[in-house]
N, C-alpha and C. Protein backbone atom coordinates (compact mmCIF):
# COMPACT_ATOMS: atom_id res chain seq x y z
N UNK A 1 125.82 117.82 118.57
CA UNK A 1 125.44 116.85 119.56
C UNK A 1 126.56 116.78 120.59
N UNK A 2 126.02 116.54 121.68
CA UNK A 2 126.82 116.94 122.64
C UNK A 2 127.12 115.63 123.42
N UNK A 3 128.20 114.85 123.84
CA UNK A 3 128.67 114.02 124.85
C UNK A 3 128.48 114.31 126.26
N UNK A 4 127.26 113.42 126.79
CA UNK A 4 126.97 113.78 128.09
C UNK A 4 127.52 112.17 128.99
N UNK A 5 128.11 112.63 130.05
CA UNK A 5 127.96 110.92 131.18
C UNK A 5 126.80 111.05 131.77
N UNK A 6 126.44 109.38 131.67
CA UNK A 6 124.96 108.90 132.43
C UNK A 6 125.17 109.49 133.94
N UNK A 7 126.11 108.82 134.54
CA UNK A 7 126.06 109.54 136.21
C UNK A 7 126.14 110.62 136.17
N UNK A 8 126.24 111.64 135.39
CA UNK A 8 125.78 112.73 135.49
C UNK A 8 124.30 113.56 135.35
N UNK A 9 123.65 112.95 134.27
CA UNK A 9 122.21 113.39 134.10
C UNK A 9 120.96 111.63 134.52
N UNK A 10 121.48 110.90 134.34
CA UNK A 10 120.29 110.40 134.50
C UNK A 10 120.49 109.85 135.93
N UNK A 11 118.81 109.49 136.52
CA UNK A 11 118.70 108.75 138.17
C UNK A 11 119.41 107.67 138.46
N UNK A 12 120.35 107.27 139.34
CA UNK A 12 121.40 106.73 139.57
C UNK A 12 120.52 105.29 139.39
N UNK A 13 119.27 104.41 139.66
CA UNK A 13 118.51 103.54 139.30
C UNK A 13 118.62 103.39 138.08
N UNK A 14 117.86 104.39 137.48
CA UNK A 14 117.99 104.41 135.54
C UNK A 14 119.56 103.94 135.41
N UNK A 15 120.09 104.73 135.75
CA UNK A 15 121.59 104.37 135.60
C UNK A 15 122.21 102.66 135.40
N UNK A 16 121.39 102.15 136.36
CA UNK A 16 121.93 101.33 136.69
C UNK A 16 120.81 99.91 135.86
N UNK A 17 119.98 100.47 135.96
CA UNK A 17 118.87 99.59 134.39
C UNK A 17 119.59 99.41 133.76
N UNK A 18 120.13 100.86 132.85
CA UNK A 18 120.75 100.65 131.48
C UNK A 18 122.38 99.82 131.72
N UNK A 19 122.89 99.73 132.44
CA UNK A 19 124.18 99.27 132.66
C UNK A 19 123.65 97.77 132.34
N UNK A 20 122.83 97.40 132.63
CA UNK A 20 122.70 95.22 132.29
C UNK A 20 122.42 95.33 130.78
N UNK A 21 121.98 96.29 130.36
CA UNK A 21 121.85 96.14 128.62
C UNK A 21 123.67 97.08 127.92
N UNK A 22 123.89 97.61 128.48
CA UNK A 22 125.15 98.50 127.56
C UNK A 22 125.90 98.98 129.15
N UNK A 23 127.39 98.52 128.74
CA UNK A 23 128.31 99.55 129.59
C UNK A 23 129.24 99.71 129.28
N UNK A 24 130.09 101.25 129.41
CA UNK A 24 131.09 101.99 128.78
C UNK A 24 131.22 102.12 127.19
N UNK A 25 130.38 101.84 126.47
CA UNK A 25 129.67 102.04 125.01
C UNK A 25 128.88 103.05 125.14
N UNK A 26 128.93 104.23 123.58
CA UNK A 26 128.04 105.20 123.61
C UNK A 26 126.71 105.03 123.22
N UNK A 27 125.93 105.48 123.31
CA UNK A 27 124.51 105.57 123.64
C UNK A 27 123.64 106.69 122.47
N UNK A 28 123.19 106.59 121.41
CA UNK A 28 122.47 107.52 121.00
C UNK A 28 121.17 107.93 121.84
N UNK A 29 120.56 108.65 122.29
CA UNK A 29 118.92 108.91 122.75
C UNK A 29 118.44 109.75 121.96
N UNK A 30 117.78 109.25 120.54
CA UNK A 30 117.14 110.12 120.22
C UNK A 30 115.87 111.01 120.94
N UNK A 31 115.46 112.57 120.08
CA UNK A 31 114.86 113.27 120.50
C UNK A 31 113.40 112.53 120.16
N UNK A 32 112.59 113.45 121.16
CA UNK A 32 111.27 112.77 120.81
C UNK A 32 110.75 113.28 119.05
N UNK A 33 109.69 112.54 118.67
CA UNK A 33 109.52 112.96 117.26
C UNK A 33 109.05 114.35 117.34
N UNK A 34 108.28 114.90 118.00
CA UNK A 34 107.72 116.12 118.58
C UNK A 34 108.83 117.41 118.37
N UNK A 35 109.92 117.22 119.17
CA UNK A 35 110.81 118.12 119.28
C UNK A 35 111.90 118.18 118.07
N UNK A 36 111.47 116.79 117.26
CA UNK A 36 112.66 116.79 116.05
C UNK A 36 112.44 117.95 115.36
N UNK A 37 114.21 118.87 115.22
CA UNK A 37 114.12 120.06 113.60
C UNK A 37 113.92 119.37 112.77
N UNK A 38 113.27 120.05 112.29
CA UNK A 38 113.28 119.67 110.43
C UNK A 38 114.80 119.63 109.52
N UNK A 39 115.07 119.22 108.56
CA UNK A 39 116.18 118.98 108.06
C UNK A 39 116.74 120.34 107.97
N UNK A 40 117.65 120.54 108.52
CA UNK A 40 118.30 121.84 108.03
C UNK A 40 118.13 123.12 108.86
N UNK A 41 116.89 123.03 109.87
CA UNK A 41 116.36 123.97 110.90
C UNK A 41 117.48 124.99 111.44
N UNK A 42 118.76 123.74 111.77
CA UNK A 42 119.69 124.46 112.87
C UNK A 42 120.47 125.01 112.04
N UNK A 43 121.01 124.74 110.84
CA UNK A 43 122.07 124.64 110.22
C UNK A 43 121.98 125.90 108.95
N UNK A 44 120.67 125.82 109.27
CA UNK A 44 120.85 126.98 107.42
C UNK A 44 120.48 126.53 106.43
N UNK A 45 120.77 125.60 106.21
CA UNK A 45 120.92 124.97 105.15
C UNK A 45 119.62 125.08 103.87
N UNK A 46 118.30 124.60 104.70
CA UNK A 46 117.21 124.63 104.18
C UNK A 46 116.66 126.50 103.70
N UNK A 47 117.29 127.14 104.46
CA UNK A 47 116.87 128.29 104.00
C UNK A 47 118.07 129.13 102.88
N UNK A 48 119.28 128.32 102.89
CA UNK A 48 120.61 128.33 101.80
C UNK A 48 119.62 128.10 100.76
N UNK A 49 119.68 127.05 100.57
CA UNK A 49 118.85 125.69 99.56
C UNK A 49 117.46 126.86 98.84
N UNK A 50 116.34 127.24 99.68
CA UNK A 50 115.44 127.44 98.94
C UNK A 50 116.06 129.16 98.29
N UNK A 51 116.81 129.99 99.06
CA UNK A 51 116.65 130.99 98.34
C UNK A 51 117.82 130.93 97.04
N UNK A 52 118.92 129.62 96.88
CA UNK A 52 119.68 129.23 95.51
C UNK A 52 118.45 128.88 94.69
N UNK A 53 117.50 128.09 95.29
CA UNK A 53 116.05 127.47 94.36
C UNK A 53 115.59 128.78 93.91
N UNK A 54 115.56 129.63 94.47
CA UNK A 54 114.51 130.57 94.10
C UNK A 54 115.25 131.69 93.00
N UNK A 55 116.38 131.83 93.07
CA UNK A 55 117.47 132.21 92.33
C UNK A 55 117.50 131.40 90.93
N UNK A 56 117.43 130.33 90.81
CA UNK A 56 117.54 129.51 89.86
C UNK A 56 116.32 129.94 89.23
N UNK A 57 115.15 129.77 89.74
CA UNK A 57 113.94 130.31 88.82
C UNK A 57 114.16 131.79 88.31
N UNK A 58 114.53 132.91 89.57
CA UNK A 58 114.55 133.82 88.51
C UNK A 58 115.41 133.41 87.45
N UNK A 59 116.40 133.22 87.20
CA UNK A 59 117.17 133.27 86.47
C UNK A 59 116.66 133.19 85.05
N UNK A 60 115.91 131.77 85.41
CA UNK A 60 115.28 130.70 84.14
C UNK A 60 113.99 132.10 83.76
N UNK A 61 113.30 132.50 84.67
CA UNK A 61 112.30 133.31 84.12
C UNK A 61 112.98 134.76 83.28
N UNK A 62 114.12 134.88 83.49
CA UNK A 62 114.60 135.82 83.28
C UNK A 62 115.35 135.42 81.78
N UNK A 63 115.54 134.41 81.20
CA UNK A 63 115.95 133.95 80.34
C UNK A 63 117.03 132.76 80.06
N UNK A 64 117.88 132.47 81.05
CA UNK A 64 118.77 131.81 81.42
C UNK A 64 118.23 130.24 80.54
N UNK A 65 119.23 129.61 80.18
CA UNK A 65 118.68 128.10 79.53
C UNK A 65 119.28 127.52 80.89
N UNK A 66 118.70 125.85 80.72
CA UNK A 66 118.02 124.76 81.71
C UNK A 66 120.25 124.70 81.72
N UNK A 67 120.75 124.59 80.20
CA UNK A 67 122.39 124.37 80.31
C UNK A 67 123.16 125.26 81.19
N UNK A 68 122.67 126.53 80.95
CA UNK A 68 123.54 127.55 81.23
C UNK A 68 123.27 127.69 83.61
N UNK A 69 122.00 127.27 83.65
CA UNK A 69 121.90 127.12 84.68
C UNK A 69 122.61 125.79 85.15
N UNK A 70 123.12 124.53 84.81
CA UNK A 70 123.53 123.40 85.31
C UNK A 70 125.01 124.28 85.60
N UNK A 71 125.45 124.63 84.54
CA UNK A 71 126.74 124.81 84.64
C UNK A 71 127.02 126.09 86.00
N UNK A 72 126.41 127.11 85.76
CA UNK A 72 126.35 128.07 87.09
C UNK A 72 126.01 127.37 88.34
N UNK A 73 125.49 126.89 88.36
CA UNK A 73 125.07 126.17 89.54
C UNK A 73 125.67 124.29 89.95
N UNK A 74 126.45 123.85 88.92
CA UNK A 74 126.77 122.65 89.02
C UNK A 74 125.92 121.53 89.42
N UNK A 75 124.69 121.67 89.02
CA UNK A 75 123.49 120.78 88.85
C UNK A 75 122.84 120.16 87.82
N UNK A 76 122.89 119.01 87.80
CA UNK A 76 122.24 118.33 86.94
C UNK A 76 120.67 118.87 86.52
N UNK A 77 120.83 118.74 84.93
CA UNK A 77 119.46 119.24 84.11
C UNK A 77 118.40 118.74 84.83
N UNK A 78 118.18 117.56 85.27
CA UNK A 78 117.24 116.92 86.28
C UNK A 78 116.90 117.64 87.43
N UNK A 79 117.70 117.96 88.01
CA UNK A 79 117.82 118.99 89.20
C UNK A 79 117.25 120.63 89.12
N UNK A 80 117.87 120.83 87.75
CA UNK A 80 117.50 122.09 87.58
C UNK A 80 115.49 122.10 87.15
N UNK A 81 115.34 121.27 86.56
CA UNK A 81 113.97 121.19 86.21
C UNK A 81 113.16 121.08 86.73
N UNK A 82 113.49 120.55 88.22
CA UNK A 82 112.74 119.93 89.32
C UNK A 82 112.29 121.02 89.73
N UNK A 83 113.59 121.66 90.28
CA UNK A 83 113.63 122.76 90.90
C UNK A 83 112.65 124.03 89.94
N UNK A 84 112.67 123.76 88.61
CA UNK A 84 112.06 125.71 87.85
C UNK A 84 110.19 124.67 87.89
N UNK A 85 110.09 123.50 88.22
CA UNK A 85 108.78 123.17 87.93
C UNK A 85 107.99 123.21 89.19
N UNK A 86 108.74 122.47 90.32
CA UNK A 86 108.43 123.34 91.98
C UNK A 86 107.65 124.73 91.93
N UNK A 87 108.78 125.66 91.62
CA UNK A 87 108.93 126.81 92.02
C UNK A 87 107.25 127.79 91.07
N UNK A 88 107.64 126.79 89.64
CA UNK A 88 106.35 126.96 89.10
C UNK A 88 105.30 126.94 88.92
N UNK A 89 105.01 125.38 90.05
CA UNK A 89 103.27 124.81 90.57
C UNK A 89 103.20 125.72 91.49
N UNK A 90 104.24 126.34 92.38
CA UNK A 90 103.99 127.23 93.79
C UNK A 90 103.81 128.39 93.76
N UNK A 91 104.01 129.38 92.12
CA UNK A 91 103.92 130.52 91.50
C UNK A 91 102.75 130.82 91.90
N UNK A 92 102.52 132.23 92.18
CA UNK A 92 101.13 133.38 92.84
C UNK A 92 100.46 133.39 91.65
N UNK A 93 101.38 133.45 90.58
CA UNK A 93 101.05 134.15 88.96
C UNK A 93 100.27 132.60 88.17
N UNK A 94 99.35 132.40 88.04
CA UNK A 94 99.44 131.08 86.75
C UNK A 94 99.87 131.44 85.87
N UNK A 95 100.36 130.76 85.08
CA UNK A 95 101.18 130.38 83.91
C UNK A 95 99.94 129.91 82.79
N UNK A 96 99.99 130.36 81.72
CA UNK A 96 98.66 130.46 80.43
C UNK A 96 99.26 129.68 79.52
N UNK A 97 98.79 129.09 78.49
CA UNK A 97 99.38 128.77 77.26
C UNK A 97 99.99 129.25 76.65
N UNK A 98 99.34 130.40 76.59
CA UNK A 98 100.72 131.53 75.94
C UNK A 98 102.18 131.65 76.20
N UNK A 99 102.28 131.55 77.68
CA UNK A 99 103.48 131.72 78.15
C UNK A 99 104.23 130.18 77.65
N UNK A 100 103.69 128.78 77.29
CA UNK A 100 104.12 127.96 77.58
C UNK A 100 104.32 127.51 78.60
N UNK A 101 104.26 125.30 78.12
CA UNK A 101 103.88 124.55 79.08
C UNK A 101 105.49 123.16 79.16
N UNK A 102 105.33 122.64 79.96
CA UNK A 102 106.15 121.73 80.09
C UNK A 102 105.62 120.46 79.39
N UNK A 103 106.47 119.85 78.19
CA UNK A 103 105.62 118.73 77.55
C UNK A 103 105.79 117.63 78.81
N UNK A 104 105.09 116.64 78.84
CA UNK A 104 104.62 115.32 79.68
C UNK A 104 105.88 114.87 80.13
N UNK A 105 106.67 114.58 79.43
CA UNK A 105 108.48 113.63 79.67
C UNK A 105 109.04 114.73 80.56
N UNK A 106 108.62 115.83 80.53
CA UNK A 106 109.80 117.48 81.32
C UNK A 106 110.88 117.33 80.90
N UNK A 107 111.26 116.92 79.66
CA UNK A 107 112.57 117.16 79.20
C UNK A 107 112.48 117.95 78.15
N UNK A 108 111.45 118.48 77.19
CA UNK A 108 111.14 119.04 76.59
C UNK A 108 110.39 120.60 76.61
N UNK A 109 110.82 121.60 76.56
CA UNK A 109 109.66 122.54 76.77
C UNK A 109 109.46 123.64 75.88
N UNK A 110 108.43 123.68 75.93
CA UNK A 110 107.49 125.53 74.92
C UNK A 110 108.14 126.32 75.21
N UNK A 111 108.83 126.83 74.37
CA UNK A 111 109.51 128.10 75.00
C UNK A 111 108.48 129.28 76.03
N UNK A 112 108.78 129.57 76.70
CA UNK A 112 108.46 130.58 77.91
C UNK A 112 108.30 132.03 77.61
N UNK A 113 107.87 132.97 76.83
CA UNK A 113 108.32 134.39 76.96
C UNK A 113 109.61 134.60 76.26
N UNK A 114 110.65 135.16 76.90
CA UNK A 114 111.94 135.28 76.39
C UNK A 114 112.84 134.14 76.08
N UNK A 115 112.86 132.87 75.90
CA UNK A 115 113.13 131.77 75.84
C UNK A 115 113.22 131.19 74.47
């Protein structure tokens, strides 16, 4: 975000509106809702975030326990679960009984395949 002066961009009128409500105090103007990024748009972040998420599932599909992932990743079991059950409603593949299911509480689960 960038520090702009009013006599510089806005109509010397406008200018002078806003001066009876605020002067020599900074000014936020937010963007319109329209033009707002999404969290993380500019920054990376959101696309950091999903491909560690997506990492974390392989992992877990790959065998990794819910522990061994907190600790690699320094995330709480809560976190990590969120994240392999996401990744799992959003799976191309359904998931069968066979493979195992997440009991009701999600703190508990069927083992998976290699698990």
């Amino acid at each position: 975000m960038n520090y702009k002066n009013g006599k510089d961009v806005l109509p010397p009128r406008l200018l002078e509106e806003l001066q009876h409500y605020i002067q020599g105090e900074l000014l936020y103007i937010p963007k319109q809702q329209s033009e707002r990024a999404a969290w993380g748009a500019k920054s990376g972040s959101r696309v950091m975030i999903g491909r560690r998420n997506e990492e974390i599932y392989r992992r877990y599909t790959d065998g990794s326990t819910v522990q061994e992932l907190e600790r690699q990743y320094h995330l709480s079991g809560d976190s990590i679960r969120k994240i392999i059950l996401k990744l799992r409603s959003a799976s191309v593949f359904p998931i069968t009984e066979q493979d195992g299911v997440v009991a009701p509480d999600l703190y508990e689960t069927v083992p998976i395949g290699k698990h």
